[in-house]
C-alpha atoms as a PDB file:
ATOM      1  CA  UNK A   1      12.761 -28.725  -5.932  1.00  0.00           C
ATOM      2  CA  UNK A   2       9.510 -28.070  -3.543  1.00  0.00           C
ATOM      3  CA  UNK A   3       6.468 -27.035  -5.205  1.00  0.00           C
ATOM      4  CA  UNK A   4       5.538 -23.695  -2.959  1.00  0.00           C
ATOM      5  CA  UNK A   5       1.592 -23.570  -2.620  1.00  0.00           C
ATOM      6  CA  UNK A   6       0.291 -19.919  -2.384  1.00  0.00           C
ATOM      7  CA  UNK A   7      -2.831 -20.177  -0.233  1.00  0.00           C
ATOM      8  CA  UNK A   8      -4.799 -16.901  -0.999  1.00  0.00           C
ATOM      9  CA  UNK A   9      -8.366 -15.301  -1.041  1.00  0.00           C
ATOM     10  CA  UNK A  10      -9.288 -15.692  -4.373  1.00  0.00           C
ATOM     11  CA  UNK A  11      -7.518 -17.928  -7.574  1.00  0.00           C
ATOM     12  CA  UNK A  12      -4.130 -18.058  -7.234  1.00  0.00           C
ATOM     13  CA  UNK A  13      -1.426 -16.785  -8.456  1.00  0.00           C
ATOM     14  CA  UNK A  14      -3.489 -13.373  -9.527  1.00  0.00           C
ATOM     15  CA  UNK A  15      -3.907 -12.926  -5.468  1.00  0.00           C
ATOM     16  CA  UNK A  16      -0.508 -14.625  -4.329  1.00  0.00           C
ATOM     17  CA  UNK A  17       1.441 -11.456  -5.390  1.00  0.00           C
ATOM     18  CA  UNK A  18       1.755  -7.820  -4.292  1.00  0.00           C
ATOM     19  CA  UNK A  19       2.033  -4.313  -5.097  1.00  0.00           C
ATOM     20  CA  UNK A  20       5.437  -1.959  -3.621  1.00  0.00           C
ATOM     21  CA  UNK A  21       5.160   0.825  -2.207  1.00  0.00           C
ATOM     22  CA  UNK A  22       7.440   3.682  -1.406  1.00  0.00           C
ATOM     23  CA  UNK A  23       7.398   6.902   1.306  1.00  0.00           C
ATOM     24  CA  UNK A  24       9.513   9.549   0.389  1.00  0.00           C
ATOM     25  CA  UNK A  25       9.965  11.631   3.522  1.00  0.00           C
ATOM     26  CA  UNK A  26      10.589  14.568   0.506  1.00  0.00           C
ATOM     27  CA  UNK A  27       7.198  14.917   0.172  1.00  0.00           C
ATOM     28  CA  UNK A  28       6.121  14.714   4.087  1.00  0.00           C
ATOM     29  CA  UNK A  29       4.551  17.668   5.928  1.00  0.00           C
ATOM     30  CA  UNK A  30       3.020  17.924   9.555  1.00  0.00           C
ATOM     31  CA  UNK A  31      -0.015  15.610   8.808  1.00  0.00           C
ATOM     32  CA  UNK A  32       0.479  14.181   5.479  1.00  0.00           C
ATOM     33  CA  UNK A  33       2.985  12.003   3.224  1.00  0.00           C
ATOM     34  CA  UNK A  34       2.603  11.302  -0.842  1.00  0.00           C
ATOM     35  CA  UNK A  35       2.627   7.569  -0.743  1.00  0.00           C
ATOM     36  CA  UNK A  36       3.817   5.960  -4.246  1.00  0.00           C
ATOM     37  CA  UNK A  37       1.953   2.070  -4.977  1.00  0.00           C
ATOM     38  CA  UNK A  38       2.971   0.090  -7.762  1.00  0.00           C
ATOM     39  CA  UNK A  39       0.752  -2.538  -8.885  1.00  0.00           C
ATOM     40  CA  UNK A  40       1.885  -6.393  -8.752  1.00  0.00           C
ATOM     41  CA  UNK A  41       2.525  -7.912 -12.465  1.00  0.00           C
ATOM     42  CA  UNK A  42      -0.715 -10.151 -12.536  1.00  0.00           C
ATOM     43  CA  UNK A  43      -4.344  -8.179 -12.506  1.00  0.00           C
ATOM     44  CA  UNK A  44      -7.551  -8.641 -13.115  1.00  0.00           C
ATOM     45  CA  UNK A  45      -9.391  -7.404 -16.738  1.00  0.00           C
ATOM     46  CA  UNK A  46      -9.586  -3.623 -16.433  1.00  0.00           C
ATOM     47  CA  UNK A  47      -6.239  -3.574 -13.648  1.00  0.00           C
ATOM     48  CA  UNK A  48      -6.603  -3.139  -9.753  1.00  0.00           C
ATOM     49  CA  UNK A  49      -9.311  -0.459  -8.260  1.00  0.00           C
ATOM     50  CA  UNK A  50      -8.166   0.584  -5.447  1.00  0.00           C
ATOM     51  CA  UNK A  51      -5.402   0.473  -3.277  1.00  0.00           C
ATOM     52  CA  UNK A  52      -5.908  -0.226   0.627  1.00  0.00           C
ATOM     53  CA  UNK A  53      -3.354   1.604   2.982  1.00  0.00           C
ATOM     54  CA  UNK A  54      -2.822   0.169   6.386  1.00  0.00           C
ATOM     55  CA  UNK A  55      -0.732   3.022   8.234  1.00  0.00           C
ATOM     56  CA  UNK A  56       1.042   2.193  11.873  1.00  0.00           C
ATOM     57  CA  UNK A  57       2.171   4.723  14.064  1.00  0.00           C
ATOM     58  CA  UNK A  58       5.427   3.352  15.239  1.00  0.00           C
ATOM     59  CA  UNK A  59       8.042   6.022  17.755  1.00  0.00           C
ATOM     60  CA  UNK A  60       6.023   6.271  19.427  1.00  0.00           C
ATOM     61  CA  UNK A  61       3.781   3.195  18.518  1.00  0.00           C
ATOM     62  CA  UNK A  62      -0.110   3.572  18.333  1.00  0.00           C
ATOM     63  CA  UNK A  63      -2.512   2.189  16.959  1.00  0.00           C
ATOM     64  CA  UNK A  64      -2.666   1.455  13.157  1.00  0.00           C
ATOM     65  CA  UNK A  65      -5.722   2.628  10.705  1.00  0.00           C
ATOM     66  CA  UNK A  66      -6.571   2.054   7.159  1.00  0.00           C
ATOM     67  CA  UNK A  67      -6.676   4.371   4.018  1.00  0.00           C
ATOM     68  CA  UNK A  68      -8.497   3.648   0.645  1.00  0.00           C
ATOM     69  CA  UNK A  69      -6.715   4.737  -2.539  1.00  0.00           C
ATOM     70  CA  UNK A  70      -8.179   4.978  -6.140  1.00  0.00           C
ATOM     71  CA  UNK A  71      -5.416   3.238  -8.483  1.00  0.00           C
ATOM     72  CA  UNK A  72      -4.787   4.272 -12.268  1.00  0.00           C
ATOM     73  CA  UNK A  73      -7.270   1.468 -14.358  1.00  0.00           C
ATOM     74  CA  UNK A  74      -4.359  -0.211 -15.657  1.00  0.00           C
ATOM     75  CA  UNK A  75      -3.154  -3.517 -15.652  1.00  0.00           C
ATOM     76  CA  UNK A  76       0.263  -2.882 -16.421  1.00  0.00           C
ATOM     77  CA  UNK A  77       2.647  -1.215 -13.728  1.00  0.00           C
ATOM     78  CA  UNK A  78       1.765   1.827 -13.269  1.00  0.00           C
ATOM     79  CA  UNK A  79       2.842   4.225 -10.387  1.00  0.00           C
ATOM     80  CA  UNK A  80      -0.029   5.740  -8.576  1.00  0.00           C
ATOM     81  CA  UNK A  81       0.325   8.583  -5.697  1.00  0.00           C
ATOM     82  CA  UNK A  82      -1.647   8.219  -2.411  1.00  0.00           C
ATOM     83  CA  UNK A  83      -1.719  10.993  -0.505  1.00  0.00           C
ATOM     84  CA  UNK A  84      -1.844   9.230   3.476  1.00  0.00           C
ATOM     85  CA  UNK A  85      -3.593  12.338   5.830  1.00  0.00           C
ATOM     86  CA  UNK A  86      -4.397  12.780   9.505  1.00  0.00           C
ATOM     87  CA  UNK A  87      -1.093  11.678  10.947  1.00  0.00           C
ATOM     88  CA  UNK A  88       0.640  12.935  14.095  1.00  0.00           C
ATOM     89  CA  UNK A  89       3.499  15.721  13.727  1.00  0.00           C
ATOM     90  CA  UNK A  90       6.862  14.187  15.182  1.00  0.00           C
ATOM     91  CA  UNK A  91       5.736  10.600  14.459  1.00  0.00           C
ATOM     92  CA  UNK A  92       7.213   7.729  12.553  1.00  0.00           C
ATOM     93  CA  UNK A  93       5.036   5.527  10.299  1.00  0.00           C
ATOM     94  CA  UNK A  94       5.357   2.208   8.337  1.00  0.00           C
ATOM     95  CA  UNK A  95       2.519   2.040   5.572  1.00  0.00           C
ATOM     96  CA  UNK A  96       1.869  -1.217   3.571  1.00  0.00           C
ATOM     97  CA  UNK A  97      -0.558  -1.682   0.653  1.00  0.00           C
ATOM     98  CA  UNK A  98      -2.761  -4.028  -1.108  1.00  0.00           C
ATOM     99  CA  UNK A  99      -4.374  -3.817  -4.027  1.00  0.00           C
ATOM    100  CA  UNK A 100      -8.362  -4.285  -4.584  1.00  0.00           C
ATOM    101  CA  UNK A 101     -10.966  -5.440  -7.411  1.00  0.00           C
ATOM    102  CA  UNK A 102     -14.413  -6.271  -6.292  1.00  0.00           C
ATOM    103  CA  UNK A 103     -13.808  -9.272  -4.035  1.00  0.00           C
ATOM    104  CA  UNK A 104     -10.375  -9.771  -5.158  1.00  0.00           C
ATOM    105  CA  UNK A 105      -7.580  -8.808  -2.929  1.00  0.00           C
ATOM    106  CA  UNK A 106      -3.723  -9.167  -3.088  1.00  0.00           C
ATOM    107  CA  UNK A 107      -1.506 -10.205  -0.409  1.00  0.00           C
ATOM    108  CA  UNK A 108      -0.078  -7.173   1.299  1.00  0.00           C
ATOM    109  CA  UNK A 109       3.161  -5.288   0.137  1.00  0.00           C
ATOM    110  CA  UNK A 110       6.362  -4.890   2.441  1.00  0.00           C
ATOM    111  CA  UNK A 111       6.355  -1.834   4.416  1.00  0.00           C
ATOM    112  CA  UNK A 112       7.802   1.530   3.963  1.00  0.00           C
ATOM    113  CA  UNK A 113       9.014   3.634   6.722  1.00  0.00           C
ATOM    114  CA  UNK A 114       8.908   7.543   7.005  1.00  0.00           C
ATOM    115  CA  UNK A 115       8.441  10.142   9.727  1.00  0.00           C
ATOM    116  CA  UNK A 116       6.317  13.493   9.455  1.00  0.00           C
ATOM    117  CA  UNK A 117       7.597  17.206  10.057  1.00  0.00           C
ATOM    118  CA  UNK A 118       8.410  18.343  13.239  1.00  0.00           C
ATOM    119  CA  UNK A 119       6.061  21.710  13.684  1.00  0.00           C
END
Protein backbone atom coordinates (compact mmCIF):
# COMPACT_ATOMS: atom_id res chain seq x y z
CA UNK A 1 0.00 0.00 0.00
CA UNK A 2 1.29 3.78 -0.86
CA UNK A 3 2.20 5.86 1.96
CA UNK A 4 -0.04 9.23 1.09
CA UNK A 5 2.10 12.37 2.19
CA UNK A 6 -0.15 15.31 3.35
CA UNK A 7 1.82 18.42 2.43
CA UNK A 8 0.26 21.24 4.63
CA UNK A 9 0.98 24.69 6.31
CA UNK A 10 1.86 23.75 9.54
CA UNK A 11 2.72 19.91 11.25
CA UNK A 12 0.89 17.47 9.74
CA UNK A 13 -1.69 15.58 10.22
CA UNK A 14 -3.30 18.41 12.77
CA UNK A 15 -3.47 20.69 9.36
CA UNK A 16 -4.03 17.78 6.72
CA UNK A 17 -7.73 17.49 7.80
CA UNK A 18 -10.90 19.59 7.62
CA UNK A 19 -13.94 20.83 9.14
CA UNK A 20 -17.83 20.14 7.22
CA UNK A 21 -19.97 22.38 6.74
CA UNK A 22 -23.62 22.49 5.94
CA UNK A 23 -26.27 25.33 4.32
CA UNK A 24 -29.64 24.72 5.08
CA UNK A 25 -31.64 26.79 2.62
CA UNK A 26 -34.38 26.53 5.87
CA UNK A 27 -32.73 29.09 7.44
CA UNK A 28 -31.99 31.47 4.23
CA UNK A 29 -33.54 34.94 3.86
CA UNK A 30 -32.91 37.77 1.18
CA UNK A 31 -29.27 38.52 2.32
CA UNK A 32 -28.34 35.99 4.79
CA UNK A 33 -27.96 32.05 5.41
CA UNK A 34 -27.13 30.23 9.04
CA UNK A 35 -24.08 28.34 8.00
CA UNK A 36 -23.40 25.13 10.34
CA UNK A 37 -19.13 24.21 10.67
CA UNK A 38 -18.06 21.25 12.33
CA UNK A 39 -14.62 21.07 13.45
CA UNK A 40 -12.11 18.31 11.96
CA UNK A 41 -11.19 15.46 14.71
CA UNK A 42 -7.50 16.70 15.34
CA UNK A 43 -7.05 20.42 17.07
CA UNK A 44 -4.83 22.31 18.61
CA UNK A 45 -4.76 22.76 22.84
CA UNK A 46 -7.76 24.97 23.58
CA UNK A 47 -9.74 23.70 19.92
CA UNK A 48 -9.92 25.86 16.64
CA UNK A 49 -10.60 29.89 16.91
CA UNK A 50 -12.13 30.78 14.23
CA UNK A 51 -13.64 29.60 11.28
CA UNK A 52 -12.82 31.29 7.76
CA UNK A 53 -15.80 31.34 5.21
CA UNK A 54 -14.96 31.67 1.58
CA UNK A 55 -18.52 32.37 -0.09
CA UNK A 56 -18.89 32.19 -4.20
CA UNK A 57 -21.63 33.58 -5.93
CA UNK A 58 -22.37 30.96 -8.47
CA UNK A 59 -26.08 31.46 -10.98
CA UNK A 60 -25.15 33.81 -11.72
CA UNK A 61 -21.34 33.51 -10.90
CA UNK A 62 -19.43 36.52 -9.29
CA UNK A 63 -16.91 37.01 -7.56
CA UNK A 64 -16.18 35.12 -4.26
CA UNK A 65 -15.37 36.94 -0.69
CA UNK A 66 -14.38 35.76 2.66
CA UNK A 67 -16.19 35.67 6.12
CA UNK A 68 -14.52 35.21 9.62
CA UNK A 69 -16.40 33.07 12.15
CA UNK A 70 -15.73 32.74 15.97
CA UNK A 71 -15.85 28.79 16.69
CA UNK A 72 -17.02 27.22 20.15
CA UNK A 73 -13.28 26.74 22.19
CA UNK A 74 -13.55 23.16 21.93
CA UNK A 75 -11.52 20.57 20.67
CA UNK A 76 -13.98 18.02 20.34
CA UNK A 77 -16.74 18.26 17.50
CA UNK A 78 -18.74 20.67 18.16
CA UNK A 79 -21.35 22.33 15.79
CA UNK A 80 -20.98 26.02 15.53
CA UNK A 81 -23.54 28.45 13.53
CA UNK A 82 -22.15 31.14 11.15
CA UNK A 83 -24.41 33.43 10.16
CA UNK A 84 -22.93 34.33 6.16
CA UNK A 85 -24.51 38.23 5.43
CA UNK A 86 -24.45 40.64 2.50
CA UNK A 87 -25.45 38.23 -0.23
CA UNK A 88 -27.50 38.94 -3.36
CA UNK A 89 -31.42 38.08 -3.31
CA UNK A 90 -32.09 35.41 -6.18
CA UNK A 91 -28.49 34.10 -6.05
CA UNK A 92 -26.96 30.72 -5.56
CA UNK A 93 -23.89 30.24 -3.33
CA UNK A 94 -21.32 27.46 -2.50
CA UNK A 95 -19.54 28.30 0.94
CA UNK A 96 -16.47 26.26 2.15
CA UNK A 97 -14.68 26.58 5.51
CA UNK A 98 -11.47 26.26 7.27
CA UNK A 99 -10.70 26.32 10.52
CA UNK A 100 -8.03 28.81 12.29
CA UNK A 101 -5.57 28.94 15.46
CA UNK A 102 -2.93 31.56 15.43
CA UNK A 103 -0.84 30.54 12.43
CA UNK A 104 -2.37 27.25 12.12
CA UNK A 105 -4.78 26.62 9.38
CA UNK A 106 -6.69 23.50 8.10
CA UNK A 107 -7.13 22.47 4.64
CA UNK A 108 -10.45 23.69 3.37
CA UNK A 109 -13.83 21.74 3.77
CA UNK A 110 -16.01 20.55 0.68
CA UNK A 111 -18.53 22.97 -0.33
CA UNK A 112 -22.12 23.42 0.43
CA UNK A 113 -24.56 24.78 -1.95
CA UNK A 114 -27.72 26.98 -1.19
CA UNK A 115 -29.61 29.83 -2.83
CA UNK A 116 -31.15 33.00 -1.00
CA UNK A 117 -34.94 34.21 -1.05
CA UNK A 118 -36.37 35.55 -3.92
CA UNK A 119 -37.80 39.22 -2.65
Amino acid sequence: MPIIHCICCCPAPLCCSAPSVSADNATTSFTSIDVAVTPPALAPIGGWAQYKLEVCPTVPAGTCFSQDCRSLPQPSPTTTTCQVTGLVPGTGYSVAAAAVNGSLTTLASQTAAFETQIE
